[in-house]
PDB file of N, CA and C in Angstrom:
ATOM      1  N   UNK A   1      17.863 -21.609  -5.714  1.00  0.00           N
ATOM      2  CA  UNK A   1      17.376 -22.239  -4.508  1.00  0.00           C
ATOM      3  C   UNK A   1      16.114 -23.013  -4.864  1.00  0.00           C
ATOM      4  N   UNK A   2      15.778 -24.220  -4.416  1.00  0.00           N
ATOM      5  CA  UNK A   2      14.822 -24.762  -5.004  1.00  0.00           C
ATOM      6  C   UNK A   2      13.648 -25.537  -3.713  1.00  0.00           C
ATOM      7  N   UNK A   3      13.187 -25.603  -3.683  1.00  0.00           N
ATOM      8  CA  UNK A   3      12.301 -25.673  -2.345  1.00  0.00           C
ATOM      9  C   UNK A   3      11.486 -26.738  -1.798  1.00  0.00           C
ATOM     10  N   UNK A   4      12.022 -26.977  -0.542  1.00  0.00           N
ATOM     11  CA  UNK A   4      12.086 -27.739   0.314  1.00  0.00           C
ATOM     12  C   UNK A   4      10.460 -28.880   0.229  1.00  0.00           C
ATOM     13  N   UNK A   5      10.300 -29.785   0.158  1.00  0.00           N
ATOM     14  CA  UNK A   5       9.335 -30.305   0.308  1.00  0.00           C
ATOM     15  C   UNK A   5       8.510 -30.202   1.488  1.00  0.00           C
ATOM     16  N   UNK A   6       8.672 -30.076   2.290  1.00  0.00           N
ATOM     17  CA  UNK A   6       8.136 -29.450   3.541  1.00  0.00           C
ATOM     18  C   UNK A   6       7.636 -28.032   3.839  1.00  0.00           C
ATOM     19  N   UNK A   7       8.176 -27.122   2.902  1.00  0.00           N
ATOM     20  CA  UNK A   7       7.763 -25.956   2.518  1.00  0.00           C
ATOM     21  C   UNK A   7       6.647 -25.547   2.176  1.00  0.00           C
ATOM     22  N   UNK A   8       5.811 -24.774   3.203  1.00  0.00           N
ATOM     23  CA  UNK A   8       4.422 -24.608   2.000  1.00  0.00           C
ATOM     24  C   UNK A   8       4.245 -24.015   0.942  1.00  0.00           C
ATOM     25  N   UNK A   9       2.958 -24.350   0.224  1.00  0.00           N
ATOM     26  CA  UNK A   9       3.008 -23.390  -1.204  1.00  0.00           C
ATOM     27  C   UNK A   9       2.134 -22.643  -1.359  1.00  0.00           C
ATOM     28  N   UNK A  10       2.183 -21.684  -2.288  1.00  0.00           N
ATOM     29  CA  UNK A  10       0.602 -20.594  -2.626  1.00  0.00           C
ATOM     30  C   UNK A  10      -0.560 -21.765  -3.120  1.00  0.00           C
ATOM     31  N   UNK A  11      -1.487 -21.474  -2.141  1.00  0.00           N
ATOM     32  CA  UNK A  11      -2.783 -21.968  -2.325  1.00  0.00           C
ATOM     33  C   UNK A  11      -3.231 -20.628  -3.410  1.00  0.00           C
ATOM     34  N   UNK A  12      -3.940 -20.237  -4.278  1.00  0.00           N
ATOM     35  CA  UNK A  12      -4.420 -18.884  -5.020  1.00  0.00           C
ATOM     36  C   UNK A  12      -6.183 -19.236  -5.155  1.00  0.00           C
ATOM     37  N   UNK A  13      -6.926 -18.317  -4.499  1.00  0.00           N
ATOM     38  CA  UNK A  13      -8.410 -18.975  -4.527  1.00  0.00           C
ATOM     39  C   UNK A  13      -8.738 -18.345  -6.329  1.00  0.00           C
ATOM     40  N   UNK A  14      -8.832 -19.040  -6.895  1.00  0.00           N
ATOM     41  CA  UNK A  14      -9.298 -18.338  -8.557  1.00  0.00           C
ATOM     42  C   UNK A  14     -10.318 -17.496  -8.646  1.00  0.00           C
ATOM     43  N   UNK A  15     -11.506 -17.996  -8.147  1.00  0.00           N
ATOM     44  CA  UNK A  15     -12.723 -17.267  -7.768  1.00  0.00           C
ATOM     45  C   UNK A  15     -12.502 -15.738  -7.381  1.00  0.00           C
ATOM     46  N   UNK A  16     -11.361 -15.749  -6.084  1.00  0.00           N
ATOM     47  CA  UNK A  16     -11.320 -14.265  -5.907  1.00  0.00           C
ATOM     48  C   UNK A  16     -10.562 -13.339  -6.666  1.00  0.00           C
ATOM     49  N   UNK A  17      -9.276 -13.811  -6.605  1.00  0.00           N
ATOM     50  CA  UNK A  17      -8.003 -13.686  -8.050  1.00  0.00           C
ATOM     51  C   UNK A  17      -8.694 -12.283  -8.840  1.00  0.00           C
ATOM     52  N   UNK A  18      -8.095 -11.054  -8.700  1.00  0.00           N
ATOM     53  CA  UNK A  18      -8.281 -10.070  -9.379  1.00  0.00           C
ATOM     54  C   UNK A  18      -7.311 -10.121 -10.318  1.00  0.00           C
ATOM     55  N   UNK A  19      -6.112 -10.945 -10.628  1.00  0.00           N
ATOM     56  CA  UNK A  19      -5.056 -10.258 -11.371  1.00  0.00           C
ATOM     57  C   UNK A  19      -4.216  -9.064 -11.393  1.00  0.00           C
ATOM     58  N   UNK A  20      -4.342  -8.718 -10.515  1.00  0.00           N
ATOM     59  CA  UNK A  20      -3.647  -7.096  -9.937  1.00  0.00           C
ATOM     60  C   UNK A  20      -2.266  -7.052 -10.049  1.00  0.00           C
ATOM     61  N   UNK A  21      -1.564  -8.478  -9.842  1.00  0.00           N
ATOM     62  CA  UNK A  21      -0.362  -8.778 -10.350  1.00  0.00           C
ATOM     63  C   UNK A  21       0.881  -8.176  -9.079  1.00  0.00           C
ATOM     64  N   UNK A  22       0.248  -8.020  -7.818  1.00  0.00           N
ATOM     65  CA  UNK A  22       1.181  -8.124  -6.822  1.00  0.00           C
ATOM     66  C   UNK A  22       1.971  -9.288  -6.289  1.00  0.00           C
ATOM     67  N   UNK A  23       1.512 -10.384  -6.144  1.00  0.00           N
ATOM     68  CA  UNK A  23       1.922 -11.545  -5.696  1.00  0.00           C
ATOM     69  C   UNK A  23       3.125 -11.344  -6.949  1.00  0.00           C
ATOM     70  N   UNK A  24       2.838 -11.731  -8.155  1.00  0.00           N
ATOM     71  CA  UNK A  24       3.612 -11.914  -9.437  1.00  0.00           C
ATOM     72  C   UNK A  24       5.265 -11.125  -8.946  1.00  0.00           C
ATOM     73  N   UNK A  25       5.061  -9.746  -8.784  1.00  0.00           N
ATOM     74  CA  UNK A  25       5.934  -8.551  -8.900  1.00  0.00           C
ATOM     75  C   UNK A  25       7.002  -9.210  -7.470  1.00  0.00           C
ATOM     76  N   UNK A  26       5.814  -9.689  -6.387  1.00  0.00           N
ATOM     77  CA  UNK A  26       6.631  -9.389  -4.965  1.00  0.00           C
ATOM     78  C   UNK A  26       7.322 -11.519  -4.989  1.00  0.00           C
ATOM     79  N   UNK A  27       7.055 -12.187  -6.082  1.00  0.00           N
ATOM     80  CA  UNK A  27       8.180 -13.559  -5.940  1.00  0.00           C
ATOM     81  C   UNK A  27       9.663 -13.406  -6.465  1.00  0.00           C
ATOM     82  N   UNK A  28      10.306 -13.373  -5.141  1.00  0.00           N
ATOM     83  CA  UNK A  28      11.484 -13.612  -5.797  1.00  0.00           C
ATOM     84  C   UNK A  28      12.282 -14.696  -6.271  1.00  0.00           C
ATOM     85  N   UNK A  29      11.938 -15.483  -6.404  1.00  0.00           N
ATOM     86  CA  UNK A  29      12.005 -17.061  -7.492  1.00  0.00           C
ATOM     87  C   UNK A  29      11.562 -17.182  -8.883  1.00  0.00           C
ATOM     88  N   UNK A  30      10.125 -16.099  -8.783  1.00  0.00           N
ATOM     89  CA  UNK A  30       9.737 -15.817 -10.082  1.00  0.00           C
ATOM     90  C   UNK A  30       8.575 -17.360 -10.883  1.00  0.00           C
ATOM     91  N   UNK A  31       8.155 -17.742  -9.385  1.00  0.00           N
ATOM     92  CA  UNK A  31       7.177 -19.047  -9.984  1.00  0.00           C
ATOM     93  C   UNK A  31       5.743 -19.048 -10.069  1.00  0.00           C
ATOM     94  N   UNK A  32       5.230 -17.673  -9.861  1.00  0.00           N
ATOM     95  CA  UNK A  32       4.003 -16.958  -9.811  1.00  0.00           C
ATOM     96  C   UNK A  32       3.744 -16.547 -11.661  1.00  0.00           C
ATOM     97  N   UNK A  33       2.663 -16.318 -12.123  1.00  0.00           N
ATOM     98  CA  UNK A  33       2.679 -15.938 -13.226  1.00  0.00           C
ATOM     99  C   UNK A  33       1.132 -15.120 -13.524  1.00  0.00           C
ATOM    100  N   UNK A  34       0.876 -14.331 -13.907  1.00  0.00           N
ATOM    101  CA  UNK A  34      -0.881 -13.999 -14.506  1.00  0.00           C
ATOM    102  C   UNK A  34      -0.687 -14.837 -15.870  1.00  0.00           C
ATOM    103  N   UNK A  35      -2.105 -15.362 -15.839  1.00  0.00           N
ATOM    104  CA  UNK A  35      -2.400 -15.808 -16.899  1.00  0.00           C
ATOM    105  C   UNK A  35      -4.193 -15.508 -17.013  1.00  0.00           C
ATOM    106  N   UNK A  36      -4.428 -15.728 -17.989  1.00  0.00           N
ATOM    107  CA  UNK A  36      -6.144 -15.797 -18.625  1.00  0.00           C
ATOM    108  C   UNK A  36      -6.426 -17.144 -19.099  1.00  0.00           C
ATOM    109  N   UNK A  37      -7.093 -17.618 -18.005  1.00  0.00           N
ATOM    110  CA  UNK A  37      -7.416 -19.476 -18.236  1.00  0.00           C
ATOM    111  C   UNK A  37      -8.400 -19.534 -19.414  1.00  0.00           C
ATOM    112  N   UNK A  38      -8.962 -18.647 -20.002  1.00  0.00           N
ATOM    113  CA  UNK A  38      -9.701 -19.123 -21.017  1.00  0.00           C
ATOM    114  C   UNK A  38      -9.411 -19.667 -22.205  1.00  0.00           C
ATOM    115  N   UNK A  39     -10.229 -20.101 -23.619  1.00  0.00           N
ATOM    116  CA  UNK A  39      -9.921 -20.097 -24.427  1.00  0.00           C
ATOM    117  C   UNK A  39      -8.617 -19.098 -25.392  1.00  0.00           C
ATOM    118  N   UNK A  40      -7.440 -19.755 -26.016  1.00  0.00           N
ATOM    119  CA  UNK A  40      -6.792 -18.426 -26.537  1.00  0.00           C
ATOM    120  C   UNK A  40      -6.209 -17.631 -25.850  1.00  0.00           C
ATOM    121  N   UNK A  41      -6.129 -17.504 -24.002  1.00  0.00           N
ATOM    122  CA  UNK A  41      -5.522 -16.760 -23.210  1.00  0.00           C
ATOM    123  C   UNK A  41      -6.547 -15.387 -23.259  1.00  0.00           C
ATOM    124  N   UNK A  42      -8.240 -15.812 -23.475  1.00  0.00           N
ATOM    125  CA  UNK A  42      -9.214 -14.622 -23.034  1.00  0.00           C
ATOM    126  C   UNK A  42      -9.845 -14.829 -21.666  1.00  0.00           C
ATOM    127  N   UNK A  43     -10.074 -13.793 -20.966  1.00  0.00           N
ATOM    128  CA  UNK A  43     -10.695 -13.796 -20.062  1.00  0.00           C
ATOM    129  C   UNK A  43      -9.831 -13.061 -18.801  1.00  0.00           C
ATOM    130  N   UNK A  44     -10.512 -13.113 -17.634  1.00  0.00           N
ATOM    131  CA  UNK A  44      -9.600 -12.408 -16.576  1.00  0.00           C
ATOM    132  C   UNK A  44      -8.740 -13.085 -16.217  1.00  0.00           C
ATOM    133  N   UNK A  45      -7.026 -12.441 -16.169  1.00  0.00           N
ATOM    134  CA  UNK A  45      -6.208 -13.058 -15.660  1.00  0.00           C
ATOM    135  C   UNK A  45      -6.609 -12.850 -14.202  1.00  0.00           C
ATOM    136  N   UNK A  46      -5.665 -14.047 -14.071  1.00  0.00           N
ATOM    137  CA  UNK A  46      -5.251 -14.630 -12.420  1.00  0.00           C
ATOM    138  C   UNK A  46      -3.703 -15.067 -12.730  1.00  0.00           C
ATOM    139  N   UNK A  47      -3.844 -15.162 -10.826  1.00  0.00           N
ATOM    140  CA  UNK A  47      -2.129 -15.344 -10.540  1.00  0.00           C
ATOM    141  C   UNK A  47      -1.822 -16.645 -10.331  1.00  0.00           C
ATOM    142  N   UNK A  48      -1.200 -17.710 -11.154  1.00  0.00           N
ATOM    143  CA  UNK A  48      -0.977 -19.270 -11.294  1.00  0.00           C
ATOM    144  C   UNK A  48       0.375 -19.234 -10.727  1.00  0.00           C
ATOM    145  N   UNK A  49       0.388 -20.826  -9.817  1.00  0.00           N
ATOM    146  CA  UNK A  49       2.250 -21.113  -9.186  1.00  0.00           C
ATOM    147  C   UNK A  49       2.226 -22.036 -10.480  1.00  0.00           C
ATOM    148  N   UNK A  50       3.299 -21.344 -11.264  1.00  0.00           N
ATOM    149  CA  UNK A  50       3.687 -22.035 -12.531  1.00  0.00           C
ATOM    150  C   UNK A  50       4.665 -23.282 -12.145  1.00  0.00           C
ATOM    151  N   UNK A  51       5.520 -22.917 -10.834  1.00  0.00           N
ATOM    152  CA  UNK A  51       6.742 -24.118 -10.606  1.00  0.00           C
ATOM    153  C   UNK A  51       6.685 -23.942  -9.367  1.00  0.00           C
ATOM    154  N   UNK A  52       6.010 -25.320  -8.655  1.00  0.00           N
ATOM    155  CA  UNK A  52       6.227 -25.222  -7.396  1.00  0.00           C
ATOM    156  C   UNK A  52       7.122 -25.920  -6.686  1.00  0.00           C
ATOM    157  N   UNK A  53       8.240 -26.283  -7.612  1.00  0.00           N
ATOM    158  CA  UNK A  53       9.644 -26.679  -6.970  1.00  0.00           C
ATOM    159  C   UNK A  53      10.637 -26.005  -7.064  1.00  0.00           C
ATOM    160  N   UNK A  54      10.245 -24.359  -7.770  1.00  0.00           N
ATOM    161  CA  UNK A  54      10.939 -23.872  -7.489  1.00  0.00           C
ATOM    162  C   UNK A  54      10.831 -22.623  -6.524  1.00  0.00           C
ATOM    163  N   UNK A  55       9.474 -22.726  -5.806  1.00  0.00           N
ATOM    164  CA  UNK A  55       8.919 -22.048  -4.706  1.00  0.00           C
ATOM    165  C   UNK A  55       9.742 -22.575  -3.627  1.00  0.00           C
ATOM    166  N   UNK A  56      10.282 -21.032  -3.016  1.00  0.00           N
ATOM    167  CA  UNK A  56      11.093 -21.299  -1.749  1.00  0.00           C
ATOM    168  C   UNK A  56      10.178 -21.008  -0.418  1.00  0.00           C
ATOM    169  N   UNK A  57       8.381 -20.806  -0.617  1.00  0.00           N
ATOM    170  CA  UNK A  57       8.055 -20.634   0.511  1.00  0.00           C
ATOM    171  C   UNK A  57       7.906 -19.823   1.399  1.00  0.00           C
ATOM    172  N   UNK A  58       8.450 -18.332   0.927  1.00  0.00           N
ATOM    173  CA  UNK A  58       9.069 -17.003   1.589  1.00  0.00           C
ATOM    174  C   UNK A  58       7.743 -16.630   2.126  1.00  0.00           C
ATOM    175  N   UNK A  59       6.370 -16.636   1.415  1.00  0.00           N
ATOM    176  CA  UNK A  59       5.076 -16.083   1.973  1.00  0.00           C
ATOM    177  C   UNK A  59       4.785 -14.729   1.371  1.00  0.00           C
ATOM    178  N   UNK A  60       6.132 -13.829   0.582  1.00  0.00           N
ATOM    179  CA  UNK A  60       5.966 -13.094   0.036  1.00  0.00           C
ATOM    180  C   UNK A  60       4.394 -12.500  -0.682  1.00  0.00           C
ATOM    181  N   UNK A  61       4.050 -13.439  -1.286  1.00  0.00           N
ATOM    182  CA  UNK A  61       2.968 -13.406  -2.430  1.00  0.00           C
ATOM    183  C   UNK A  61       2.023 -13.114  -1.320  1.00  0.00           C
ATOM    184  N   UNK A  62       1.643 -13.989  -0.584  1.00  0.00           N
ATOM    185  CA  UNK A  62       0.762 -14.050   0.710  1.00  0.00           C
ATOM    186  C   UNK A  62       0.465 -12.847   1.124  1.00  0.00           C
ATOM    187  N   UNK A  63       1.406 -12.173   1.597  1.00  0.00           N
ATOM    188  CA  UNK A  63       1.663 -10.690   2.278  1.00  0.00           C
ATOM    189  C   UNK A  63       1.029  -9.782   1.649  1.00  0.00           C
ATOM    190  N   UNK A  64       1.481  -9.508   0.353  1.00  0.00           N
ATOM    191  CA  UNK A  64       1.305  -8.597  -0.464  1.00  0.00           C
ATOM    192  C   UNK A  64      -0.256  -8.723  -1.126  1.00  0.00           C
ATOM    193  N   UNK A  65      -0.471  -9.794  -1.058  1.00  0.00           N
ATOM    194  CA  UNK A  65      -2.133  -9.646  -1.853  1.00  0.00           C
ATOM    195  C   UNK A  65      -3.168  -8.809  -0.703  1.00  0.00           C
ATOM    196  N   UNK A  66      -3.391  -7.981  -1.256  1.00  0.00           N
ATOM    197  CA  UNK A  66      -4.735  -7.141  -0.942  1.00  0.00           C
ATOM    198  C   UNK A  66      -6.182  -7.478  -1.086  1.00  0.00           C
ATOM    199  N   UNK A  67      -6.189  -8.805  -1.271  1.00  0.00           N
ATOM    200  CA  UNK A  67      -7.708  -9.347  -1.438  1.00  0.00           C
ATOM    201  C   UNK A  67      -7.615 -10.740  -0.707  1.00  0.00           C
ATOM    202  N   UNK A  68      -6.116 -11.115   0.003  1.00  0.00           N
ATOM    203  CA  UNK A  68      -6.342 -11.968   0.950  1.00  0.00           C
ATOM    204  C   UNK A  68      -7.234 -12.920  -0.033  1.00  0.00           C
ATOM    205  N   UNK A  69      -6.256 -13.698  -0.680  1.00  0.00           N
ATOM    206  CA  UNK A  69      -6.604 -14.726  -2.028  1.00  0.00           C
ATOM    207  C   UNK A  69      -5.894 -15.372  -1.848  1.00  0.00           C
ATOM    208  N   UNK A  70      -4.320 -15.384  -1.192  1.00  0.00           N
ATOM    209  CA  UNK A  70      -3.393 -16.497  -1.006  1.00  0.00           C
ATOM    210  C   UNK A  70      -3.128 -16.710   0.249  1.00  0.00           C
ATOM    211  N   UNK A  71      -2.845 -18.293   0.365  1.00  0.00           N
ATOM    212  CA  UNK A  71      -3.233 -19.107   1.747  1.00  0.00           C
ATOM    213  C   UNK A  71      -1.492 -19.948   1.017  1.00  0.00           C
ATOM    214  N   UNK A  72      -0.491 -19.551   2.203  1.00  0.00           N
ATOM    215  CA  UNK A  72      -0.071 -20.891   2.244  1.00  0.00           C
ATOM    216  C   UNK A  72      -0.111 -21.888   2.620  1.00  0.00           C
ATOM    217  N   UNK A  73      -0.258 -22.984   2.219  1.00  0.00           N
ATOM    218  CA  UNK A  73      -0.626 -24.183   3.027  1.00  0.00           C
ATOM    219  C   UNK A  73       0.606 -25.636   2.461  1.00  0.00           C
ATOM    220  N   UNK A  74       0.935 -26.546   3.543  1.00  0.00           N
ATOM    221  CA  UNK A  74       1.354 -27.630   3.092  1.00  0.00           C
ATOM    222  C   UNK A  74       0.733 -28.523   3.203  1.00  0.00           C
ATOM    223  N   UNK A  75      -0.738 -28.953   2.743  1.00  0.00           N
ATOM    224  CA  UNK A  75      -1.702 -29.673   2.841  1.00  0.00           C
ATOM    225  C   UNK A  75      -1.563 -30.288   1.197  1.00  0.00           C
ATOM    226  N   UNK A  76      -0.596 -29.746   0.428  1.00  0.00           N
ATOM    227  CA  UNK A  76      -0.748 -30.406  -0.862  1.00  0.00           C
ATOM    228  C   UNK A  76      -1.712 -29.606  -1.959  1.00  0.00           C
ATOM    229  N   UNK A  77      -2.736 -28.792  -1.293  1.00  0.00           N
ATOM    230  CA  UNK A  77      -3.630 -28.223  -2.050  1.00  0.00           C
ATOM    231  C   UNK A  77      -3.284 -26.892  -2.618  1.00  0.00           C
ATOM    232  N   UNK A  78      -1.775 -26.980  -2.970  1.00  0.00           N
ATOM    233  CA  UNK A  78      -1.310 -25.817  -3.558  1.00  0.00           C
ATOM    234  C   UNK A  78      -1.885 -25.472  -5.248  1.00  0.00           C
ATOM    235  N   UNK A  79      -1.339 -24.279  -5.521  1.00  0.00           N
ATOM    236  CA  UNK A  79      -2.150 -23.475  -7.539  1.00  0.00           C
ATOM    237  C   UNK A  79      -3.267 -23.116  -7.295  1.00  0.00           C
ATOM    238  N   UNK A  80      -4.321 -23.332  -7.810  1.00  0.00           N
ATOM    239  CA  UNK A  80      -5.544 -22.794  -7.785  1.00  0.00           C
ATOM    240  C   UNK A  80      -6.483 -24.073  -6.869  1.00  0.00           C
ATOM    241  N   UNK A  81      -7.321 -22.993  -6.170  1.00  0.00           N
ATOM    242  CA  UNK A  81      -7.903 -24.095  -5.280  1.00  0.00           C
ATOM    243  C   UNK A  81      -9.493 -23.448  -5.727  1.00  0.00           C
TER     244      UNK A  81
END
């Protein structure tokens, strides 16, 4: 299933982004990812929309974060804001 342009996407605030890796676990498309933006892949992971055409929009990720870090929005300002 591949997702709708009209669909919103995970906004992910980086700043707050614990890496806890719920959003990741709860996509079922699988376009969420942790990564460590630093040099070499050091530093604290966070949760990146690796493919956001293949985001269906479900809100899943949204739900499940416990630090209230993801915003869907269709303002365009989807990944890391």
């Amino acid at each position: 299933m591949t997702a709708d342009r009209h669909q919103p996407l995970p906004a992910i605030d980086a700043d707050r982004c614990t890496g806890c890796g719920r959003c990741v676990a709860a996509c079922p498309p699988r376009v969420l990812w942790l990564e460590a933006p630093g040099p070499n892949g050091w530093g604290r992971k966070q949760s990146v929309l690796h493919d956001a055409s293949g985001c269906t929009g479900c809100s899943r990720c949204e739900a499940v974060c416990p630090f209230d870090v993801i915003e869907m929005r269709h303002d365009g300002a989807a990944g890391m804001v």
